[in-house]
PDB file of N, CA and C in Angstrom:
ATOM      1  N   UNK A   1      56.539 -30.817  35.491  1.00  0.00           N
ATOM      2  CA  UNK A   1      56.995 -31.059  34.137  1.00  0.00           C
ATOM      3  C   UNK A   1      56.959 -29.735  33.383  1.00  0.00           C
ATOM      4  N   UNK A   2      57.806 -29.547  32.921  1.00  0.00           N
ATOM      5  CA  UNK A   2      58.140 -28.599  31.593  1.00  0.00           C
ATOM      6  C   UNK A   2      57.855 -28.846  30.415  1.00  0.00           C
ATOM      7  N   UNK A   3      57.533 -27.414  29.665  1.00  0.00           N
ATOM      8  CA  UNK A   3      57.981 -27.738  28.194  1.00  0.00           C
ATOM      9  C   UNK A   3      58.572 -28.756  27.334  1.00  0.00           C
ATOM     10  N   UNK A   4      59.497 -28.631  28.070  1.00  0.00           N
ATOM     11  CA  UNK A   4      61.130 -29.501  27.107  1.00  0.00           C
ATOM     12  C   UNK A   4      60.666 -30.669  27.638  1.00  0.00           C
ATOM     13  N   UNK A   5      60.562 -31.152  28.600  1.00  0.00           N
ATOM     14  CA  UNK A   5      60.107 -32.498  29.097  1.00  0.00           C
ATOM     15  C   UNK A   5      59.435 -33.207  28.455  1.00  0.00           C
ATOM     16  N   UNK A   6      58.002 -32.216  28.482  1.00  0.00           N
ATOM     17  CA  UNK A   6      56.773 -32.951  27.683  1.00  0.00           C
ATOM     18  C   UNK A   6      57.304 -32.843  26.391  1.00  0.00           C
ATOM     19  N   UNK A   7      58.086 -32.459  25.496  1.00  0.00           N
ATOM     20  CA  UNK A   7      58.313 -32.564  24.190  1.00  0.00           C
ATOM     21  C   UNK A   7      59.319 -33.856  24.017  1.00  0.00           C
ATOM     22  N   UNK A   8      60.230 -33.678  24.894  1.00  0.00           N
ATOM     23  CA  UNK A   8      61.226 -34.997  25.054  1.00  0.00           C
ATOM     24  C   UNK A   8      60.314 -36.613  25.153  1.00  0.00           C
ATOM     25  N   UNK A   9      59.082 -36.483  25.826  1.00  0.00           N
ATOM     26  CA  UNK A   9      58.439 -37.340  26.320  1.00  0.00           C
ATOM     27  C   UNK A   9      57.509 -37.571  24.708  1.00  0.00           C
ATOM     28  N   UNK A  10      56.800 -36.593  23.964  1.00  0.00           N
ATOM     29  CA  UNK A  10      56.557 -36.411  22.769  1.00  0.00           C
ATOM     30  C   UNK A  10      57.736 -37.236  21.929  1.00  0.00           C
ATOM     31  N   UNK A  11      58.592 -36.905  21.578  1.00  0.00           N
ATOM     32  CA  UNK A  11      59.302 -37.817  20.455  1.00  0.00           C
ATOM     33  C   UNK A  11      60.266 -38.806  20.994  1.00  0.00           C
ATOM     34  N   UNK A  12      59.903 -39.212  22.190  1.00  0.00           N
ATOM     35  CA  UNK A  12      60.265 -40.925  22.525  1.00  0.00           C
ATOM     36  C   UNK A  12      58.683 -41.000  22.285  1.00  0.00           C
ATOM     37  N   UNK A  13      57.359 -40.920  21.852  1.00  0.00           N
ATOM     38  CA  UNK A  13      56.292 -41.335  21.802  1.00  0.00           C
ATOM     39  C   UNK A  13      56.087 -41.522  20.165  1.00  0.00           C
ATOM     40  N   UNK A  14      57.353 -40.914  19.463  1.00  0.00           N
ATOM     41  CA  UNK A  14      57.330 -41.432  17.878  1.00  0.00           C
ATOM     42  C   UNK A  14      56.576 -40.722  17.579  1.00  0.00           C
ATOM     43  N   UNK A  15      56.286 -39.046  18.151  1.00  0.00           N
ATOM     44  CA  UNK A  15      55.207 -38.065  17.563  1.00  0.00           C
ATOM     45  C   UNK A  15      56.166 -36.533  17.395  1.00  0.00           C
ATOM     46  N   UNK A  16      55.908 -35.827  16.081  1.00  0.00           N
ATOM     47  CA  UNK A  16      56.526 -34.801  15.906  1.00  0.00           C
ATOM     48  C   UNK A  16      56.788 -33.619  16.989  1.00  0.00           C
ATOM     49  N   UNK A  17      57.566 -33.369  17.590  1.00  0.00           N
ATOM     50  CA  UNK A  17      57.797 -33.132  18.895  1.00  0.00           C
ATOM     51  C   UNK A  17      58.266 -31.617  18.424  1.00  0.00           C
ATOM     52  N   UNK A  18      58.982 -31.044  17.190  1.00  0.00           N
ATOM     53  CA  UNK A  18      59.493 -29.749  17.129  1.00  0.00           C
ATOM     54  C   UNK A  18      58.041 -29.194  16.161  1.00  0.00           C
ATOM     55  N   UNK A  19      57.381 -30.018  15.739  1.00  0.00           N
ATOM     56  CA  UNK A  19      55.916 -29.402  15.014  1.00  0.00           C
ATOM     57  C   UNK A  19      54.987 -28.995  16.019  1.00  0.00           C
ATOM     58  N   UNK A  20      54.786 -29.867  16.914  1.00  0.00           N
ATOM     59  CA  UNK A  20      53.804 -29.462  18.009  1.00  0.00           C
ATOM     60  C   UNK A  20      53.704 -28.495  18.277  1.00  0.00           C
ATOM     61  N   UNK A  21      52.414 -28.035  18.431  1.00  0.00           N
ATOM     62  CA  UNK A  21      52.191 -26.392  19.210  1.00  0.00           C
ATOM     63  C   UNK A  21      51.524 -26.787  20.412  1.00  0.00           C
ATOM     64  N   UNK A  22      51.850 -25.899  21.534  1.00  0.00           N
ATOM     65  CA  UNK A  22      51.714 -26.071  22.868  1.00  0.00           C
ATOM     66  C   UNK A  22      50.624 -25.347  23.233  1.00  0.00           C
ATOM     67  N   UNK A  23      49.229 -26.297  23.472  1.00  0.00           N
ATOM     68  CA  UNK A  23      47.948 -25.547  23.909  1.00  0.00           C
ATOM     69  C   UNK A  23      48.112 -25.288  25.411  1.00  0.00           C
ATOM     70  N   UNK A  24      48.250 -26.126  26.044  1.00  0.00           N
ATOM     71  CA  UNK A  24      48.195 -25.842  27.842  1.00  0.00           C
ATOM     72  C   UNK A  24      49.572 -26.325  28.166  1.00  0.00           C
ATOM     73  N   UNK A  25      49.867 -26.184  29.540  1.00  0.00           N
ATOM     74  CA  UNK A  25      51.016 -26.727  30.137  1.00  0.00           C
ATOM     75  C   UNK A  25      50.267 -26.352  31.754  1.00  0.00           C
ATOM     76  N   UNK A  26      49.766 -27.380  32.298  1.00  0.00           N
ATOM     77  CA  UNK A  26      49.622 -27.482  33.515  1.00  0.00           C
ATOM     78  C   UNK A  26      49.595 -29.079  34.001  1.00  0.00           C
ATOM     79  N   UNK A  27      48.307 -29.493  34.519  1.00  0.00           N
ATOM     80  CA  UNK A  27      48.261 -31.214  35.167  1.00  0.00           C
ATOM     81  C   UNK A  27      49.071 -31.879  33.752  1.00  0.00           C
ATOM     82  N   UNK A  28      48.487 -31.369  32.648  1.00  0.00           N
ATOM     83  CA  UNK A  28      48.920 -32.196  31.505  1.00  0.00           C
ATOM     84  C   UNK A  28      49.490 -31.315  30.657  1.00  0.00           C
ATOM     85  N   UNK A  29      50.476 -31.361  29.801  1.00  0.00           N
ATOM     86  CA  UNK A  29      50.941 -30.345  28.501  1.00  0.00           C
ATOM     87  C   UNK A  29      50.217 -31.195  27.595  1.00  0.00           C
ATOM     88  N   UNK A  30      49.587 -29.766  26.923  1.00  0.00           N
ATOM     89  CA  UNK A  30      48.599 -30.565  25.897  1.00  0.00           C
ATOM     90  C   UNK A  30      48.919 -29.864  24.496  1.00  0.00           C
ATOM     91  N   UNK A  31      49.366 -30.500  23.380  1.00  0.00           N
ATOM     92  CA  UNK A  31      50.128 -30.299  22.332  1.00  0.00           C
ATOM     93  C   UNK A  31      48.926 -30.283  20.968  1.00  0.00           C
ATOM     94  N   UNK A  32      49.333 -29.411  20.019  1.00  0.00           N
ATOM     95  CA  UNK A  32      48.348 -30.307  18.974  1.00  0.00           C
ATOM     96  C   UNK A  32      49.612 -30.407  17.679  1.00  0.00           C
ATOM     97  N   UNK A  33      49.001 -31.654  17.100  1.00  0.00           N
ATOM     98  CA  UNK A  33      49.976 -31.679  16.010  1.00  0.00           C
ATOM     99  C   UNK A  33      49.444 -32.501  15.328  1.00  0.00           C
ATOM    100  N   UNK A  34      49.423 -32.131  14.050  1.00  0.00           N
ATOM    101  CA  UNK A  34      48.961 -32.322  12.623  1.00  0.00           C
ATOM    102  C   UNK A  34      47.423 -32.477  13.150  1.00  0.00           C
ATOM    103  N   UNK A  35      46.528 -33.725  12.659  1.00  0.00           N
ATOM    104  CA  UNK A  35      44.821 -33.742  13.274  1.00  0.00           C
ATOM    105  C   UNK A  35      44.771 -35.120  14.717  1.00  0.00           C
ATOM    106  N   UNK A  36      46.097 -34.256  15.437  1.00  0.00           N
ATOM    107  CA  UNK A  36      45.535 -35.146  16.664  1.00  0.00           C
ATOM    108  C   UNK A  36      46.143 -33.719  17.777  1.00  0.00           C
ATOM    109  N   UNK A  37      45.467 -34.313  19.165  1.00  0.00           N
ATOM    110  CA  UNK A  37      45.764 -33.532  20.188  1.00  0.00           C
ATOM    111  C   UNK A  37      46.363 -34.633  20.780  1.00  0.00           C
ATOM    112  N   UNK A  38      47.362 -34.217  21.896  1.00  0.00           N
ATOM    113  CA  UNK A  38      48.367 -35.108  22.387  1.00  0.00           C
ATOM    114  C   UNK A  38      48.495 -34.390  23.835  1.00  0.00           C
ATOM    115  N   UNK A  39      47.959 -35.611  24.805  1.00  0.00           N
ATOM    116  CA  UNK A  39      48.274 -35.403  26.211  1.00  0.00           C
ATOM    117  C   UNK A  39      48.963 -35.732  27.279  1.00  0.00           C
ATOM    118  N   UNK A  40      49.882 -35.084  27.533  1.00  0.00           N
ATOM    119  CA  UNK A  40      51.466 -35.533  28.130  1.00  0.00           C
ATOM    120  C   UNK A  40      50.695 -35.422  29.848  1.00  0.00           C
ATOM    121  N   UNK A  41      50.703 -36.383  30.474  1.00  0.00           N
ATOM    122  CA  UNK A  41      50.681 -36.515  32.008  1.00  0.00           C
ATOM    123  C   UNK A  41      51.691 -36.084  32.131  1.00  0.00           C
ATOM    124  N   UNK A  42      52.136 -35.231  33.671  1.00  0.00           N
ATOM    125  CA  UNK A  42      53.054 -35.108  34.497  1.00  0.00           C
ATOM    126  C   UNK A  42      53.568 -36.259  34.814  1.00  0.00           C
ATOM    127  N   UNK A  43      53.030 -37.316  35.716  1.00  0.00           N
ATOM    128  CA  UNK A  43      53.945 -38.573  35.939  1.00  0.00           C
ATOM    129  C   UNK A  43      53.143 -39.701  35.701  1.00  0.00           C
ATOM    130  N   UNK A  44      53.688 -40.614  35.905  1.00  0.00           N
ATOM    131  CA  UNK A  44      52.589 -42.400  36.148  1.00  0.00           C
ATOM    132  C   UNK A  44      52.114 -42.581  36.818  1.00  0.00           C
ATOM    133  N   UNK A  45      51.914 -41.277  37.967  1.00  0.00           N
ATOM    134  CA  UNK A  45      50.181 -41.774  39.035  1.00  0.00           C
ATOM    135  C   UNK A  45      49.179 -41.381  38.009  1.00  0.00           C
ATOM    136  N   UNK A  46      49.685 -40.503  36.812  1.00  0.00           N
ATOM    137  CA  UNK A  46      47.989 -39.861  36.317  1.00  0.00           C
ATOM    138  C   UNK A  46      47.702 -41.270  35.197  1.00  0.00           C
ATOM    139  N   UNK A  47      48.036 -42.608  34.931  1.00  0.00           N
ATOM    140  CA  UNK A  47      48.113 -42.982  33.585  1.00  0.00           C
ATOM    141  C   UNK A  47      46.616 -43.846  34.099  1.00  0.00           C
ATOM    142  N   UNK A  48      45.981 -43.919  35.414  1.00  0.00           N
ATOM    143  CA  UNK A  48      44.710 -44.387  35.819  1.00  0.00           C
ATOM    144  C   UNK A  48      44.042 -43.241  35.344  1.00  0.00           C
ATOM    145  N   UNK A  49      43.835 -42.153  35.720  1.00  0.00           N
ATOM    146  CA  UNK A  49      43.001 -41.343  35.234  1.00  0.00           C
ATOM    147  C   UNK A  49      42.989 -41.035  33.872  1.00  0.00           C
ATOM    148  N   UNK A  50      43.881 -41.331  32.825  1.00  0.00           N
ATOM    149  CA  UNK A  50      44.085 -41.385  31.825  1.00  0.00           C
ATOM    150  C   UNK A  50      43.095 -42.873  31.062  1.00  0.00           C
ATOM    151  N   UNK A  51      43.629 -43.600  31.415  1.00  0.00           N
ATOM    152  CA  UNK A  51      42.705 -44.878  31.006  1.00  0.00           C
ATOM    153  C   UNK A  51      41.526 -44.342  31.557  1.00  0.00           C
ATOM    154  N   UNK A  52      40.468 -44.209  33.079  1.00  0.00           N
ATOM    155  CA  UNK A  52      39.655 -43.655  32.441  1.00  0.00           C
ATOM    156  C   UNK A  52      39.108 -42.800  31.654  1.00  0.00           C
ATOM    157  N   UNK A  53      39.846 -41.613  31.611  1.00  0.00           N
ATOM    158  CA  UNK A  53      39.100 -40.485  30.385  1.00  0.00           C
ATOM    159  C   UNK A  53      39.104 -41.189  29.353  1.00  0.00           C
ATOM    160  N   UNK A  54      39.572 -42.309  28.871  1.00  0.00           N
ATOM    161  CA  UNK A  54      39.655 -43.161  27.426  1.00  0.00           C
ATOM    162  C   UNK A  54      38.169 -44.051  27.222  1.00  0.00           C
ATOM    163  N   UNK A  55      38.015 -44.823  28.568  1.00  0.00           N
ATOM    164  CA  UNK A  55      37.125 -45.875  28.426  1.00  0.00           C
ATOM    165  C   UNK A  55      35.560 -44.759  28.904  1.00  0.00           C
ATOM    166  N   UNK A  56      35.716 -43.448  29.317  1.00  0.00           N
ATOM    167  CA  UNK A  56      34.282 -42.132  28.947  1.00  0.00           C
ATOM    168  C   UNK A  56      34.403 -42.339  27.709  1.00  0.00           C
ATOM    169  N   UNK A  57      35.392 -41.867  27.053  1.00  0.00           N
ATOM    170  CA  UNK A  57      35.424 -41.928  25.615  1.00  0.00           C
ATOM    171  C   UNK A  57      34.681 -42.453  24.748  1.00  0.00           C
ATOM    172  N   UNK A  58      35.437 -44.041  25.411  1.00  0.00           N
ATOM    173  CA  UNK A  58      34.329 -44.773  24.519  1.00  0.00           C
ATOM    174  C   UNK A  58      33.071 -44.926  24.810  1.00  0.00           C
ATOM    175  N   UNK A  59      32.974 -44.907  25.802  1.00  0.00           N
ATOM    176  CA  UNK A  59      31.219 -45.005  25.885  1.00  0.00           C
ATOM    177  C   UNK A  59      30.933 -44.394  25.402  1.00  0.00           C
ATOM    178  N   UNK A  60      31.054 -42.756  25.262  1.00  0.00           N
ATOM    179  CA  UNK A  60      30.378 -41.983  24.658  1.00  0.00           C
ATOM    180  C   UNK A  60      30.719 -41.626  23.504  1.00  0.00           C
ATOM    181  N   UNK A  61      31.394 -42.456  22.838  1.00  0.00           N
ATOM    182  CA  UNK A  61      31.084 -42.755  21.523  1.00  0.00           C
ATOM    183  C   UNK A  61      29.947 -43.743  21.049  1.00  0.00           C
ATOM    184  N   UNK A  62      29.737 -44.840  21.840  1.00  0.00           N
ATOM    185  CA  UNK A  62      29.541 -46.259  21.829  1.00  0.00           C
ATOM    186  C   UNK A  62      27.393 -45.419  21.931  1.00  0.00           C
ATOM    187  N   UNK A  63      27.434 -44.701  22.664  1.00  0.00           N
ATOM    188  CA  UNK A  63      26.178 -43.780  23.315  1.00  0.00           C
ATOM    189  C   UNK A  63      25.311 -42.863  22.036  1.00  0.00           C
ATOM    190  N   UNK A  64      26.475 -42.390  21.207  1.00  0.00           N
ATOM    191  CA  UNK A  64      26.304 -41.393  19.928  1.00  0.00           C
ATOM    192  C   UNK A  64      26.451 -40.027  20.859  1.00  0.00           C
ATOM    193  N   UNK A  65      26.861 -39.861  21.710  1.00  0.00           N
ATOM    194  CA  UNK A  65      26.905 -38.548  22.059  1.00  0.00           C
ATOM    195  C   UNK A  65      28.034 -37.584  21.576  1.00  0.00           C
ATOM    196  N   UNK A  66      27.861 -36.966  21.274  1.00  0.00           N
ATOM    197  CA  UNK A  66      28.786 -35.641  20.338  1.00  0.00           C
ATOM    198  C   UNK A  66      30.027 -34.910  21.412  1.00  0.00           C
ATOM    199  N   UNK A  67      31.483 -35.570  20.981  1.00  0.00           N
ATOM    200  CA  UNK A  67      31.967 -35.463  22.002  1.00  0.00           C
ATOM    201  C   UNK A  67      33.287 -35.972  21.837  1.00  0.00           C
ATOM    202  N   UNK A  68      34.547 -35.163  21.681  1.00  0.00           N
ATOM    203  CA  UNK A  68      36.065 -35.324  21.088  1.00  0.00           C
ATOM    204  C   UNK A  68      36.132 -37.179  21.097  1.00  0.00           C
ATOM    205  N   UNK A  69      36.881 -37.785  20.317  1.00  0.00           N
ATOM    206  CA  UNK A  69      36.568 -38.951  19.985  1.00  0.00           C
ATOM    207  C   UNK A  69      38.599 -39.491  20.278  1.00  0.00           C
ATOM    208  N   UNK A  70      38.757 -40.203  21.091  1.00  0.00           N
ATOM    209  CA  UNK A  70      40.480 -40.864  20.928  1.00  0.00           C
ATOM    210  C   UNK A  70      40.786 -41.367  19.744  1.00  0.00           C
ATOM    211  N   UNK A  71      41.661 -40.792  19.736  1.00  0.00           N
ATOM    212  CA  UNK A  71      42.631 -41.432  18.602  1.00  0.00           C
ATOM    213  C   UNK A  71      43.292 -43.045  18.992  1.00  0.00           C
ATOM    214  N   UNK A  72      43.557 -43.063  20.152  1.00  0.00           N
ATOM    215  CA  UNK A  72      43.902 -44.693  20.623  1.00  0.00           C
ATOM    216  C   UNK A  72      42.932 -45.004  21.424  1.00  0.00           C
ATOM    217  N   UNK A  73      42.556 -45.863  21.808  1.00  0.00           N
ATOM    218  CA  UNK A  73      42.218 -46.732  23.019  1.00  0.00           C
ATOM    219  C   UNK A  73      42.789 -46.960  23.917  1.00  0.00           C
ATOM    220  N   UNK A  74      43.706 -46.936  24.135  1.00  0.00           N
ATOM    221  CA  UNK A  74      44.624 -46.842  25.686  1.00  0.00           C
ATOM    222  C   UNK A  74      45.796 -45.782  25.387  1.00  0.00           C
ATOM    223  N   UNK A  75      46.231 -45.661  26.490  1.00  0.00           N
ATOM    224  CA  UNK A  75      47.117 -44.511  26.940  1.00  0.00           C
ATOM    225  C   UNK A  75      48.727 -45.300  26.791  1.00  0.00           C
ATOM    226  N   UNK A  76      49.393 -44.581  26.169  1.00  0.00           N
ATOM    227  CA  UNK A  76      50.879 -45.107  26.305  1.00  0.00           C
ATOM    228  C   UNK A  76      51.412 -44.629  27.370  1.00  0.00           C
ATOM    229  N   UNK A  77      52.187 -45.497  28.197  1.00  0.00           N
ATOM    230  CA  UNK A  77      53.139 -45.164  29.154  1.00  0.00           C
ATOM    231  C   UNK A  77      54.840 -44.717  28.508  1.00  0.00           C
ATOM    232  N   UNK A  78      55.175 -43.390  28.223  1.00  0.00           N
ATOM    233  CA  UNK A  78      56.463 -42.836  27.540  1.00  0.00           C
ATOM    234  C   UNK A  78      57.303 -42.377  28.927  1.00  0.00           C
ATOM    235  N   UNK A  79      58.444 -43.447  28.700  1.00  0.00           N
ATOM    236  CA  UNK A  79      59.412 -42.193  30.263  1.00  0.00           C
ATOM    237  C   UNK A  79      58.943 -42.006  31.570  1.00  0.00           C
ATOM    238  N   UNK A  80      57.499 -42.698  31.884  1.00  0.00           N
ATOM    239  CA  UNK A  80      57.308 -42.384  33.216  1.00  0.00           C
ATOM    240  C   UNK A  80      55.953 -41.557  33.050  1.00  0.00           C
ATOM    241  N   UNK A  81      55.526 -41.255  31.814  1.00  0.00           N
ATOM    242  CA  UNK A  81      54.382 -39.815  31.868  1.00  0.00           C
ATOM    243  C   UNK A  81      53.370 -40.948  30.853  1.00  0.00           C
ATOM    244  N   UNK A  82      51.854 -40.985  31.109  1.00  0.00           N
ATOM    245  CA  UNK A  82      50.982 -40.968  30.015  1.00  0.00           C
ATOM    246  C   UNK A  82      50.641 -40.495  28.995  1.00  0.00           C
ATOM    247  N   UNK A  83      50.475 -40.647  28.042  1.00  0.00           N
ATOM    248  CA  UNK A  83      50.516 -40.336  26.785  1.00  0.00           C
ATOM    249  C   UNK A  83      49.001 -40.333  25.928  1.00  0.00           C
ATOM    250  N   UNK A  84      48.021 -39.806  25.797  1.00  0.00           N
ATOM    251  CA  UNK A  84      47.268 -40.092  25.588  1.00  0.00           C
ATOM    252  C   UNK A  84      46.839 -39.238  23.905  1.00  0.00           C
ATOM    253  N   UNK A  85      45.942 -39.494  23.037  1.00  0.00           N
ATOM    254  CA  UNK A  85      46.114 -39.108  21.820  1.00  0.00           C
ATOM    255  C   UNK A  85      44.600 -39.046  21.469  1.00  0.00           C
ATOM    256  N   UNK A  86      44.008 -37.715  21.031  1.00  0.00           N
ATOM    257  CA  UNK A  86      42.891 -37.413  20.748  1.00  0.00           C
ATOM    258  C   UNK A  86      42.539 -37.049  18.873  1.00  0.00           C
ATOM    259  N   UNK A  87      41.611 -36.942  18.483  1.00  0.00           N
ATOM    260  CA  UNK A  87      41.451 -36.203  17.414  1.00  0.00           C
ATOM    261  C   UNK A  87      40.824 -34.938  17.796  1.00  0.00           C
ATOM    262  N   UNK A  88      41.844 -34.200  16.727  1.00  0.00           N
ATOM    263  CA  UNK A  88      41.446 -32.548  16.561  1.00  0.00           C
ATOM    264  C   UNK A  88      40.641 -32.399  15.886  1.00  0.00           C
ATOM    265  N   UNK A  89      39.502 -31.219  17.024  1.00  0.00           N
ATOM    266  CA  UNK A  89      37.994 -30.299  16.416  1.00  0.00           C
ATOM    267  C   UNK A  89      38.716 -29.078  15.146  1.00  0.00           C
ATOM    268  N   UNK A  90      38.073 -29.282  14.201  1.00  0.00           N
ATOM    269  CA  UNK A  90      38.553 -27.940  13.757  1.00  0.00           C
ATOM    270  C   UNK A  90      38.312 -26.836  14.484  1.00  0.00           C
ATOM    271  N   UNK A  91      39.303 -25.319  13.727  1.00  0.00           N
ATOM    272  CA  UNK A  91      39.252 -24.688  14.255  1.00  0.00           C
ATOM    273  C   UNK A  91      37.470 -23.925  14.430  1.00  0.00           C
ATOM    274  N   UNK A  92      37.389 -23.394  15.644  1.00  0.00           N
ATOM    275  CA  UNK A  92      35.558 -22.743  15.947  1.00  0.00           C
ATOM    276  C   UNK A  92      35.600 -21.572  14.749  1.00  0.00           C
ATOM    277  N   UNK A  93      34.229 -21.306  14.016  1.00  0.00           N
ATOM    278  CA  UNK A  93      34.211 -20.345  13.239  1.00  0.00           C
ATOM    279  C   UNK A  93      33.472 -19.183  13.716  1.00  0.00           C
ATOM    280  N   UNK A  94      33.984 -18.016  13.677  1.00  0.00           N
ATOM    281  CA  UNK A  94      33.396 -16.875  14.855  1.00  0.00           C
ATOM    282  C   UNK A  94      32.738 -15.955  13.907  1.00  0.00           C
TER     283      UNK A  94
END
């Protein structure tokens, strides 16, 4: 998957797709836009591993442990790719 892909896959997901800024592009293109992070799977074998990184999530929310928090509870399936939606850490202060 590409760029353009994962952005195409971004606004069939009803998320600002020309705002996004592009943090990674490897297993997953990982986007941030406005106060969420947005994680584009390559295809629909990853949308299992996706649901679990969601249901860590919650536990470790559910736990109190200090530790990026989802924005959804499950993963959207967009086009064939998982979709998954985090809240953004501010930026680190150095």
């Amino acid at each position: 998957m590409d760029e353009a892909r994962a952005r195409e896959v971004l606004d069939g997901a009803g998320l600002p797709a020309g705002e996004a800024e592009l943090l990674a592009l490897g297993e997953n293109a990982v986007f941030a836009t406005g106060d969420l992070v947005v994680k584009v799977g390559r295809d629909a074998e990853l949308l299992g591993r996706a649901e679990r990184e969601l249901a860590l999530a919650a536990w470790l929310a559910e736990a109190g442990v200090p530790a990026v928090r989802a924005a959804e509870e499950e993963p959207r399936l967009v086009a064939g790719h998982p979709v998954t939606l985090w809240h953004r850490l501010p930026a680190a202060v150095r």
